[in-house]
PDB file of N, CA and C in Angstrom:
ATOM      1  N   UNK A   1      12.392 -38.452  20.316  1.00  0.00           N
ATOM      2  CA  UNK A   1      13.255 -37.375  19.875  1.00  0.00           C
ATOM      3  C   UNK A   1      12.843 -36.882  18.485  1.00  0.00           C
ATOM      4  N   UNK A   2      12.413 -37.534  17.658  1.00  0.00           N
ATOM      5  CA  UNK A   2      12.156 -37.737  16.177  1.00  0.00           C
ATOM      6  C   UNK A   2      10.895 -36.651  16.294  1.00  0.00           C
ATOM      7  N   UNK A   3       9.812 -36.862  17.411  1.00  0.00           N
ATOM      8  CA  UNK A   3       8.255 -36.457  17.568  1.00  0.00           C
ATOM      9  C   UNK A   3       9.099 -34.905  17.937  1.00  0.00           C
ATOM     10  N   UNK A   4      10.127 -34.645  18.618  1.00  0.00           N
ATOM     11  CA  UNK A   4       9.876 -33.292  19.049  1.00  0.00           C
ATOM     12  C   UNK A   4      10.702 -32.520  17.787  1.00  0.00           C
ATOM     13  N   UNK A   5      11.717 -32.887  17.209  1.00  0.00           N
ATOM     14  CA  UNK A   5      11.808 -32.274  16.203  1.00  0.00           C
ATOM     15  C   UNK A   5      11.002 -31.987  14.766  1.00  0.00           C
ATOM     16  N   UNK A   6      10.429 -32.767  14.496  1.00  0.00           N
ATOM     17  CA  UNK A   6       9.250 -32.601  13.905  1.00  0.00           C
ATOM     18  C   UNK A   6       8.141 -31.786  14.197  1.00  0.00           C
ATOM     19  N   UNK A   7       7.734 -31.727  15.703  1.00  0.00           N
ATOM     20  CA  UNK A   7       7.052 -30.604  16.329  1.00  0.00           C
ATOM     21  C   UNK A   7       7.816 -29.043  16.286  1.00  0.00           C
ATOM     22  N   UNK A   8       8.696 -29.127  16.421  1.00  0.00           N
ATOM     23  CA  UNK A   8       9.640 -27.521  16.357  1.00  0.00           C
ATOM     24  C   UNK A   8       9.564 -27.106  15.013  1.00  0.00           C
ATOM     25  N   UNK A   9      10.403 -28.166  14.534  1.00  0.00           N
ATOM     26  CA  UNK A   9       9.845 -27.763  12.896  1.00  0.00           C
ATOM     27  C   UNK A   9       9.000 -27.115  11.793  1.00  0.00           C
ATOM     28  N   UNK A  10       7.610 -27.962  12.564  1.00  0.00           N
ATOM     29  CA  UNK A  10       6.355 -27.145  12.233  1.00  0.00           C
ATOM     30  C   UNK A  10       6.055 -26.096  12.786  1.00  0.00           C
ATOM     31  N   UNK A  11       6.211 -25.710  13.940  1.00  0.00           N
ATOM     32  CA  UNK A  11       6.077 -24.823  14.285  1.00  0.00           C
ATOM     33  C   UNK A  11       7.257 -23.679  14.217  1.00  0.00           C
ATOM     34  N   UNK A  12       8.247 -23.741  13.778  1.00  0.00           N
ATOM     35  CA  UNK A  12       9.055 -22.733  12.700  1.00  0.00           C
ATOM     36  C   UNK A  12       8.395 -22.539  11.600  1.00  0.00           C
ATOM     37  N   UNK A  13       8.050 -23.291  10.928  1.00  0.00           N
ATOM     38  CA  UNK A  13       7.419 -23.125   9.295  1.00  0.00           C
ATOM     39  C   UNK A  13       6.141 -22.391   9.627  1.00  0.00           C
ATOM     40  N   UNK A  14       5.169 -22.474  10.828  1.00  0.00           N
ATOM     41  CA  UNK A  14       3.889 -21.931  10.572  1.00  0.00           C
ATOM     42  C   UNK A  14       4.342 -20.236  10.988  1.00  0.00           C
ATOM     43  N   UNK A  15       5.203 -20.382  12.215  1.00  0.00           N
ATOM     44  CA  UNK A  15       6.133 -18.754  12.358  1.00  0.00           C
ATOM     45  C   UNK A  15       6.414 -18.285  11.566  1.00  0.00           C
ATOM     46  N   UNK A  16       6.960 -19.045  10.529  1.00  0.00           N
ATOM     47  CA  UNK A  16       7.493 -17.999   9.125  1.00  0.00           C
ATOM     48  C   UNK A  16       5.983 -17.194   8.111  1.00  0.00           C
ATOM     49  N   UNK A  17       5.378 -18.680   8.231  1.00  0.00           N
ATOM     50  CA  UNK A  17       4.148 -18.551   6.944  1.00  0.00           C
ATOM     51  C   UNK A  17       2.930 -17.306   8.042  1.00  0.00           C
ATOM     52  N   UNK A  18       3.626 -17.080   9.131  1.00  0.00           N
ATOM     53  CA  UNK A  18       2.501 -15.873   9.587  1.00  0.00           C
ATOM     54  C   UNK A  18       3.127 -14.289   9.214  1.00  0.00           C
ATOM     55  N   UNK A  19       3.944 -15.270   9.299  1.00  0.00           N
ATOM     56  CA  UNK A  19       4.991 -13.431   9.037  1.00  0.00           C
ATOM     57  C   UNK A  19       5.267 -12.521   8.305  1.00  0.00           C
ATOM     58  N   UNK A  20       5.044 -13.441   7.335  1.00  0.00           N
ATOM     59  CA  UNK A  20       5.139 -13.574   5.330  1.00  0.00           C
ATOM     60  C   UNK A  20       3.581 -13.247   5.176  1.00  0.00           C
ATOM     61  N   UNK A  21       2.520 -13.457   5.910  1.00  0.00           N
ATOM     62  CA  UNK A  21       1.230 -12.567   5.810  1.00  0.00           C
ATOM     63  C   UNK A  21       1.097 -11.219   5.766  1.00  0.00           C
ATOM     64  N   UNK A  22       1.763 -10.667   6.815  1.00  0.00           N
ATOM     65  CA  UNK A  22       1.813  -9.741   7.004  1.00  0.00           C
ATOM     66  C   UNK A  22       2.312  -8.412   5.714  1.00  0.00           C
ATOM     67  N   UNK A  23       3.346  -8.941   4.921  1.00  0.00           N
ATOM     68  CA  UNK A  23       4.273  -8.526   3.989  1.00  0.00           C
ATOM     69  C   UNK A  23       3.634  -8.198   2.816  1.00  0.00           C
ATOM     70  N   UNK A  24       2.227  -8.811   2.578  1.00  0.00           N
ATOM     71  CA  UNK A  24       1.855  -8.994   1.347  1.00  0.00           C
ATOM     72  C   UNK A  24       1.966  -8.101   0.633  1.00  0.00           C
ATOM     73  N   UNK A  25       1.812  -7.700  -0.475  1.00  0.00           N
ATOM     74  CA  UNK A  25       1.320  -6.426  -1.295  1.00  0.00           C
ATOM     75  C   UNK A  25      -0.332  -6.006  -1.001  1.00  0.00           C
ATOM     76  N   UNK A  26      -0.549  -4.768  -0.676  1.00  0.00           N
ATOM     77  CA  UNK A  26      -1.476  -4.163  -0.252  1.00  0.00           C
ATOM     78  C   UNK A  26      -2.426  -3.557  -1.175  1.00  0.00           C
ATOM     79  N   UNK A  27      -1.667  -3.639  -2.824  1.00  0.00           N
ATOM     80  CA  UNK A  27      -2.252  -2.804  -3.763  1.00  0.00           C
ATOM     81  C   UNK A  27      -2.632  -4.027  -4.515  1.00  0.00           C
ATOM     82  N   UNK A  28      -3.692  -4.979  -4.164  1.00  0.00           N
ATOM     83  CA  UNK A  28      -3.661  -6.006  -5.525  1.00  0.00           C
ATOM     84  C   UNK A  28      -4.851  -5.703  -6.354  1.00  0.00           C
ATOM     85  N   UNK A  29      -5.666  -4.588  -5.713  1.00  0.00           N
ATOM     86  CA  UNK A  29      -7.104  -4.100  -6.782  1.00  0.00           C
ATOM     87  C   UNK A  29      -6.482  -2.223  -7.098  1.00  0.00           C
ATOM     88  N   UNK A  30      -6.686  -2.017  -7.230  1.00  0.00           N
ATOM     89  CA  UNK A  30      -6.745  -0.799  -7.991  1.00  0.00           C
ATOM     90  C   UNK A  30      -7.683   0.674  -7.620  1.00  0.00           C
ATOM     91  N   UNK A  31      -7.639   1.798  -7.176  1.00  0.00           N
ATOM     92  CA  UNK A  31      -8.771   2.290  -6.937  1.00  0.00           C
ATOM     93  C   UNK A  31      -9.160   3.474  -8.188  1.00  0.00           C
ATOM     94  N   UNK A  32     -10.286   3.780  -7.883  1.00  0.00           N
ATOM     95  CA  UNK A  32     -10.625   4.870  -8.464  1.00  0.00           C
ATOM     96  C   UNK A  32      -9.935   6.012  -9.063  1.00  0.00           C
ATOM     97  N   UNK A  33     -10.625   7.002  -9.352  1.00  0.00           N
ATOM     98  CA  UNK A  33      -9.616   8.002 -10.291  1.00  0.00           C
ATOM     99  C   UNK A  33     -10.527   9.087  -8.791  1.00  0.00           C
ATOM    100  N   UNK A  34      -9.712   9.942  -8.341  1.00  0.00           N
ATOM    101  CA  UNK A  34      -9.830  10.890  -7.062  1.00  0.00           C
ATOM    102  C   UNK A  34      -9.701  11.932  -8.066  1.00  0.00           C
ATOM    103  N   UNK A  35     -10.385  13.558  -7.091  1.00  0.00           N
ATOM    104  CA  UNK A  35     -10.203  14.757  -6.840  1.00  0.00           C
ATOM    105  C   UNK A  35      -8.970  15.127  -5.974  1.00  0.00           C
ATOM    106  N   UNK A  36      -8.083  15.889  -6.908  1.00  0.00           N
ATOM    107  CA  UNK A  36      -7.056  16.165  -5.663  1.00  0.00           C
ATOM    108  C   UNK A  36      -7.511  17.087  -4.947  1.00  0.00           C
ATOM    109  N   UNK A  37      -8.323  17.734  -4.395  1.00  0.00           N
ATOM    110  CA  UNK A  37      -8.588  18.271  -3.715  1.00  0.00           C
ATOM    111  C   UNK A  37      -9.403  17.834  -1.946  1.00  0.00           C
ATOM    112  N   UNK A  38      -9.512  16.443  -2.794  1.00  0.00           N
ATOM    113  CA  UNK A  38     -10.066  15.266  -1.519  1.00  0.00           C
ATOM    114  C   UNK A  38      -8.960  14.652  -0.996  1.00  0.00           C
ATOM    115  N   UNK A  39      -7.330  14.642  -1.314  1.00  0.00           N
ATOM    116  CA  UNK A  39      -6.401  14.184  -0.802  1.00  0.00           C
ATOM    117  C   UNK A  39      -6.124  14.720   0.410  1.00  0.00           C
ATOM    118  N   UNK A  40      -6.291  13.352   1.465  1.00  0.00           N
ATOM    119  CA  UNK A  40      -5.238  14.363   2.563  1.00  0.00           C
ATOM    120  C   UNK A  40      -4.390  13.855   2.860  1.00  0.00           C
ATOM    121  N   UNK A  41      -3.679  12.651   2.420  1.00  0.00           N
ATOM    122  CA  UNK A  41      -2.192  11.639   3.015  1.00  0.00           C
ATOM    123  C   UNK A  41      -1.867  10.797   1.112  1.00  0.00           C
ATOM    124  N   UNK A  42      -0.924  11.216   0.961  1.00  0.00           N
ATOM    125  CA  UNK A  42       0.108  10.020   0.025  1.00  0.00           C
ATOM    126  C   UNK A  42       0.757   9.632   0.234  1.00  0.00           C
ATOM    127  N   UNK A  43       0.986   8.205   0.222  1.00  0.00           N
ATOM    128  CA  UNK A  43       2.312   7.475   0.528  1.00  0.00           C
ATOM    129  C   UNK A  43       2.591   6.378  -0.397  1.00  0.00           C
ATOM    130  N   UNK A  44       3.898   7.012  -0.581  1.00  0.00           N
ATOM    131  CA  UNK A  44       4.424   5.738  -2.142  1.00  0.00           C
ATOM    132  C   UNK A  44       5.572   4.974  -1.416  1.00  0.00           C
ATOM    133  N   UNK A  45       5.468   3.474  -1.505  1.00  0.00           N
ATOM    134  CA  UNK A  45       5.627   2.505  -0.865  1.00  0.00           C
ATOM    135  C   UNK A  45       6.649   2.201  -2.022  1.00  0.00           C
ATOM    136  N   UNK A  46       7.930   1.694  -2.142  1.00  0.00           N
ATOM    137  CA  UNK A  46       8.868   1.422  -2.830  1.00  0.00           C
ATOM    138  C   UNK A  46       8.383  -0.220  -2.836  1.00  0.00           C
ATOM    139  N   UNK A  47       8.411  -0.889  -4.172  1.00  0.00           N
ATOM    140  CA  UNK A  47       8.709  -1.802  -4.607  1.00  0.00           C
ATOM    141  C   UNK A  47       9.469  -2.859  -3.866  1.00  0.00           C
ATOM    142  N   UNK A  48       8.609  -4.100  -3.440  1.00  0.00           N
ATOM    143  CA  UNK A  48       9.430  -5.475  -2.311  1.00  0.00           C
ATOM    144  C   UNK A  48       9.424  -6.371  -3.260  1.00  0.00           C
ATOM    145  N   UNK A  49      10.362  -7.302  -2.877  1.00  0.00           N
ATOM    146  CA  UNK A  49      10.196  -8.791  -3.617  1.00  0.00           C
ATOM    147  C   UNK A  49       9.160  -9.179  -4.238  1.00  0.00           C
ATOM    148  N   UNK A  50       7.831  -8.930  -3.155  1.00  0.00           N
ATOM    149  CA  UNK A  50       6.762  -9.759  -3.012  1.00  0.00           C
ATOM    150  C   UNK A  50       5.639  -8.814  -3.859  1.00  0.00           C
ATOM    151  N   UNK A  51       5.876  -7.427  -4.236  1.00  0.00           N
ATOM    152  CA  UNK A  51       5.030  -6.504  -5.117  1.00  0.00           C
ATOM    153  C   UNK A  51       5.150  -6.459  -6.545  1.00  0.00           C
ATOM    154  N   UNK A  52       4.989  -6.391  -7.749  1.00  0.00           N
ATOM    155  CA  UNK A  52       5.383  -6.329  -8.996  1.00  0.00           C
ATOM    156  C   UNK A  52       5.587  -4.835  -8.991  1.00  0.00           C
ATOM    157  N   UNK A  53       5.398  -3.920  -8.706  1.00  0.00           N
ATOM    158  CA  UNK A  53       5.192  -2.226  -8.653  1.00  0.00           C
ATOM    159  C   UNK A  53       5.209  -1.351  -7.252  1.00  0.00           C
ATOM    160  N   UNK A  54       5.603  -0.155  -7.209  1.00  0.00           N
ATOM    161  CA  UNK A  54       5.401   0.332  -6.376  1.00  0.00           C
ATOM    162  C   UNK A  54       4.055   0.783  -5.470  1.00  0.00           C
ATOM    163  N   UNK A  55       3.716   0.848  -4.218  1.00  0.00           N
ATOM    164  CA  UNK A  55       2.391   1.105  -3.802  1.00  0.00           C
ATOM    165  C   UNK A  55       2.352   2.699  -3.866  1.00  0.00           C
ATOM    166  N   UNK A  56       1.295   2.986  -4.112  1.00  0.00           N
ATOM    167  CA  UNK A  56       0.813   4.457  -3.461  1.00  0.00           C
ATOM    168  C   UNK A  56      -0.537   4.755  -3.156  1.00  0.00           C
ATOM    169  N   UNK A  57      -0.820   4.741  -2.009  1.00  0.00           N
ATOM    170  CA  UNK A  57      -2.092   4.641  -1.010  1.00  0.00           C
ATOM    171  C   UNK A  57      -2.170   5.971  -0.720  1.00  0.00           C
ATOM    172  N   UNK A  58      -3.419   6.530  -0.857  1.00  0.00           N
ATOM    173  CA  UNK A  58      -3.936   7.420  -1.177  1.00  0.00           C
ATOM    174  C   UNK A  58      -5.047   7.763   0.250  1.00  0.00           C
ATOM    175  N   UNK A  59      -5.118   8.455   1.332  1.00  0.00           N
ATOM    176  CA  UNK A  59      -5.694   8.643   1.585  1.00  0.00           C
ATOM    177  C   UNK A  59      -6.665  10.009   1.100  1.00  0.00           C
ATOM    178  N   UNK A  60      -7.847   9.513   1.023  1.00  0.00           N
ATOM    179  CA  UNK A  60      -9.101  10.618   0.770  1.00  0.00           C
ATOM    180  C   UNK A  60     -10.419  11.130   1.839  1.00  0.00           C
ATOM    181  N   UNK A  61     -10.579  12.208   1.973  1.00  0.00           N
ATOM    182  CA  UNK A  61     -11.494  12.252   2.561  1.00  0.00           C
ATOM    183  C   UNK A  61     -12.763  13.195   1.582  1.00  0.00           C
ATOM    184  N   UNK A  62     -14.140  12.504   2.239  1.00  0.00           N
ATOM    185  CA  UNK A  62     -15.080  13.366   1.622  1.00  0.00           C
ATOM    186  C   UNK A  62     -16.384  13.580   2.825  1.00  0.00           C
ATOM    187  N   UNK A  63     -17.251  14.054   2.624  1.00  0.00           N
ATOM    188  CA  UNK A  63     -18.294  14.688   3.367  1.00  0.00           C
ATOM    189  C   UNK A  63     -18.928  13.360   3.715  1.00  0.00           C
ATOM    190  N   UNK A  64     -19.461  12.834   2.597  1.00  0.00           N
ATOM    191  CA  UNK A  64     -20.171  11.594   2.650  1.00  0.00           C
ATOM    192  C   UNK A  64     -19.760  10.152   3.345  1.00  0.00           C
ATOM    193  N   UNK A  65     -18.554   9.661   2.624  1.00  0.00           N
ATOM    194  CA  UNK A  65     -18.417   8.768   3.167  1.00  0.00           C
ATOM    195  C   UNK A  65     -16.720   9.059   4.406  1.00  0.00           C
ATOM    196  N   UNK A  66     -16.457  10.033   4.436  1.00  0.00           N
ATOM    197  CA  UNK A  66     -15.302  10.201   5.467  1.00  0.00           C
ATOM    198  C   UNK A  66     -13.844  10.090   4.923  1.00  0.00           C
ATOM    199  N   UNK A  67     -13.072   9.366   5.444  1.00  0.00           N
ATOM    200  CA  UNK A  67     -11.539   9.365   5.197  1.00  0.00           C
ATOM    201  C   UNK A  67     -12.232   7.409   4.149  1.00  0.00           C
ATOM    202  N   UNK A  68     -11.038   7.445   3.404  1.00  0.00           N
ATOM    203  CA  UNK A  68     -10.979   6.364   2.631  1.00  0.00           C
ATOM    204  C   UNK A  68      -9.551   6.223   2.185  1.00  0.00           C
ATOM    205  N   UNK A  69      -9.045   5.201   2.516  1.00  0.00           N
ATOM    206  CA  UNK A  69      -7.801   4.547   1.916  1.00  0.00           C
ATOM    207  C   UNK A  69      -7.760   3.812   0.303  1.00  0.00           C
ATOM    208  N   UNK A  70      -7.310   4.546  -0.615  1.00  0.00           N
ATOM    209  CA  UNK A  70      -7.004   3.815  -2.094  1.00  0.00           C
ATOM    210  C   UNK A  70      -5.945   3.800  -2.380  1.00  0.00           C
ATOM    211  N   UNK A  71      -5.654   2.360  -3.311  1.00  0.00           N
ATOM    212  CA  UNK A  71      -3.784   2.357  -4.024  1.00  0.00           C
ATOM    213  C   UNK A  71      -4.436   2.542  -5.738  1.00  0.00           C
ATOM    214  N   UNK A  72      -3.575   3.439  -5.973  1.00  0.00           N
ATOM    215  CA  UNK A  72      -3.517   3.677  -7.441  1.00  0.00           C
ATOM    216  C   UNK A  72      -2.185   3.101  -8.187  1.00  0.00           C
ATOM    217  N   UNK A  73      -2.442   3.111  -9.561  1.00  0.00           N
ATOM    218  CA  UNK A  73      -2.291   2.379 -10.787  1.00  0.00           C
ATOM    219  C   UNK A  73      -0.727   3.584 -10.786  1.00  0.00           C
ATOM    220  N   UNK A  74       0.713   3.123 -10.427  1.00  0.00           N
ATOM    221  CA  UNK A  74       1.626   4.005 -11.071  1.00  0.00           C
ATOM    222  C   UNK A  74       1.422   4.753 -12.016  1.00  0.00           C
ATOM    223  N   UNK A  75       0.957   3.423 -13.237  1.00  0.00           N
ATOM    224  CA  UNK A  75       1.140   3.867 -14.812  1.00  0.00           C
ATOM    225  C   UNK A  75       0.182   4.440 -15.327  1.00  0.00           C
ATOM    226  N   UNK A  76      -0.979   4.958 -14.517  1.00  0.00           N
ATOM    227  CA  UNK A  76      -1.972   5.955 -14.982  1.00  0.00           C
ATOM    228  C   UNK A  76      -1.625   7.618 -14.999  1.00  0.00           C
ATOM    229  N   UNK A  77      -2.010   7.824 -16.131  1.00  0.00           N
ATOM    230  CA  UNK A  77      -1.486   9.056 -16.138  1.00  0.00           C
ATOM    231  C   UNK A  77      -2.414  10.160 -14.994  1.00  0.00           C
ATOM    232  N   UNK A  78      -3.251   9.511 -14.519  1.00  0.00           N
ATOM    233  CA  UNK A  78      -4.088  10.654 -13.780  1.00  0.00           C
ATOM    234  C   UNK A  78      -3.367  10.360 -12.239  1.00  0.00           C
ATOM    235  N   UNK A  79      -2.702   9.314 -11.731  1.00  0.00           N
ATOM    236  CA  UNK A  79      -1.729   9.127 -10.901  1.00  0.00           C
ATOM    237  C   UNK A  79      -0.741   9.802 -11.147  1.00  0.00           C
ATOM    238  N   UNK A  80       0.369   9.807 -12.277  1.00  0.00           N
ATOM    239  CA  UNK A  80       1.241  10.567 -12.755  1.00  0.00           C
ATOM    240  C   UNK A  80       0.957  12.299 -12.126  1.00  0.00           C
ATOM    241  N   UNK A  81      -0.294  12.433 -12.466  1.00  0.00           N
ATOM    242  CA  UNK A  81      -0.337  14.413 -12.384  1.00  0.00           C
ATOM    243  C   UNK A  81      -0.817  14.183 -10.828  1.00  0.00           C
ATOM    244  N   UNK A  82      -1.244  13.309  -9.954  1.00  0.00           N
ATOM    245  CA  UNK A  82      -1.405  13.269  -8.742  1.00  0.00           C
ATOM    246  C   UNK A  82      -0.421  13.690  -8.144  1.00  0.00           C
ATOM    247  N   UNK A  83       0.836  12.952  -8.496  1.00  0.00           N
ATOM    248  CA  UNK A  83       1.785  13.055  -8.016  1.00  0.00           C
ATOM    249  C   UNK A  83       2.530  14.037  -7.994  1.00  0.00           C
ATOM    250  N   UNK A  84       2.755  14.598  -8.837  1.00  0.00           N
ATOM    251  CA  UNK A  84       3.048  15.941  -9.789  1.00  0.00           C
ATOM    252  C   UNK A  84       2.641  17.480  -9.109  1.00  0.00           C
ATOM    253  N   UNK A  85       1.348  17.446  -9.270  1.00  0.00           N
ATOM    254  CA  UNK A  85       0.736  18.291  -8.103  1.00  0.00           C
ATOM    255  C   UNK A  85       1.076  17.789  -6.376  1.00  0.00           C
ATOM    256  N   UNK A  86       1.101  17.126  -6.077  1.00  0.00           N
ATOM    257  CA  UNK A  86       1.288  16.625  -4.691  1.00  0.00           C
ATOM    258  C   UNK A  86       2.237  16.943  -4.057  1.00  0.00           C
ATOM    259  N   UNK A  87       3.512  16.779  -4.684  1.00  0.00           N
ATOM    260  CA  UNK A  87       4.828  17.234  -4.721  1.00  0.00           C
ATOM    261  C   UNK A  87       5.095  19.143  -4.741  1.00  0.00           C
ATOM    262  N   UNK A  88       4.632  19.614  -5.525  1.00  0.00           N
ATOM    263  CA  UNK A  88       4.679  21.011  -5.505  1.00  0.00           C
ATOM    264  C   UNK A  88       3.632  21.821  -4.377  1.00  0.00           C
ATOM    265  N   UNK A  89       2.651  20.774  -4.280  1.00  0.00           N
ATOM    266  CA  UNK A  89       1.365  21.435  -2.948  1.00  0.00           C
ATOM    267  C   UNK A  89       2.361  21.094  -1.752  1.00  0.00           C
ATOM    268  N   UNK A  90       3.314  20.009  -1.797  1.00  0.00           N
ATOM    269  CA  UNK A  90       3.892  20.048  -0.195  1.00  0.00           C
ATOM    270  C   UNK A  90       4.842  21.077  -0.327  1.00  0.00           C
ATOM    271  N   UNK A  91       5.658  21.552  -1.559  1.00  0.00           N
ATOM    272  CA  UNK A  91       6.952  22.222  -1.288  1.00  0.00           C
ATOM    273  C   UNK A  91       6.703  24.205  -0.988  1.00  0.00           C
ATOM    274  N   UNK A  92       4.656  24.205  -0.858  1.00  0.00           N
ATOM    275  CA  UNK A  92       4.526  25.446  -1.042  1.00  0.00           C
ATOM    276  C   UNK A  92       4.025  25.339   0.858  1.00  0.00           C
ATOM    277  N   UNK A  93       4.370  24.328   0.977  1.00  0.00           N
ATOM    278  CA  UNK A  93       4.448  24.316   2.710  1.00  0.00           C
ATOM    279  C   UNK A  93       2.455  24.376   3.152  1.00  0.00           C
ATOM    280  N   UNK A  94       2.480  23.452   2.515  1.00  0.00           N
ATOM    281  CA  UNK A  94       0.305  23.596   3.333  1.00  0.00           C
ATOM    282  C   UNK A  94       0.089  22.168   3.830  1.00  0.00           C
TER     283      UNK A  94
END
């Protein structure tokens, strides 16, 4: 009886510790400084337990290397005017 609860057990704990993979923070390097004009998707990811900051993943595309996924630095100011512009390019409906 002892062997099978101990077996369930672990195998609750490894269920959890897969799940909790999944969750991670996605932004733990930093990308580049972009052309807004290479933007074609932003998405700002609100702040989890498990993030110190908010995400914002950046999709880019270019000729060369294609579509590219980057998370930028909130507190950069060249993120700041990303955003800034981004916001007024969606509200002019394009």
């Amino acid at each position: 009886m002892k062997l099978l609860t101990a077996a369930l057990l672990l195998l609750f704990i490894a269920m959890c510790l897969t799940s909790a993979e999944g969750v991670k923070c996605k932004c733990s390097r930093k990308g580049p400084k972009i052309r807004f004009s290479n933007v074609r998707k932003l998405e700002i990811k609100p702040r989890y337990p498990f993030c110190v900051e908010e995400m914002i993943i950046v999709t880019l595309w270019t000729r060369v290397r294609g579509e590219q996924q980057h998370c930028l630095n909130p507190k950069r100011q060249n993120t700041v005017r990303l955003l800034k512009w981004y916001r007024v390019w969606k509200e002019k409906g394009r």
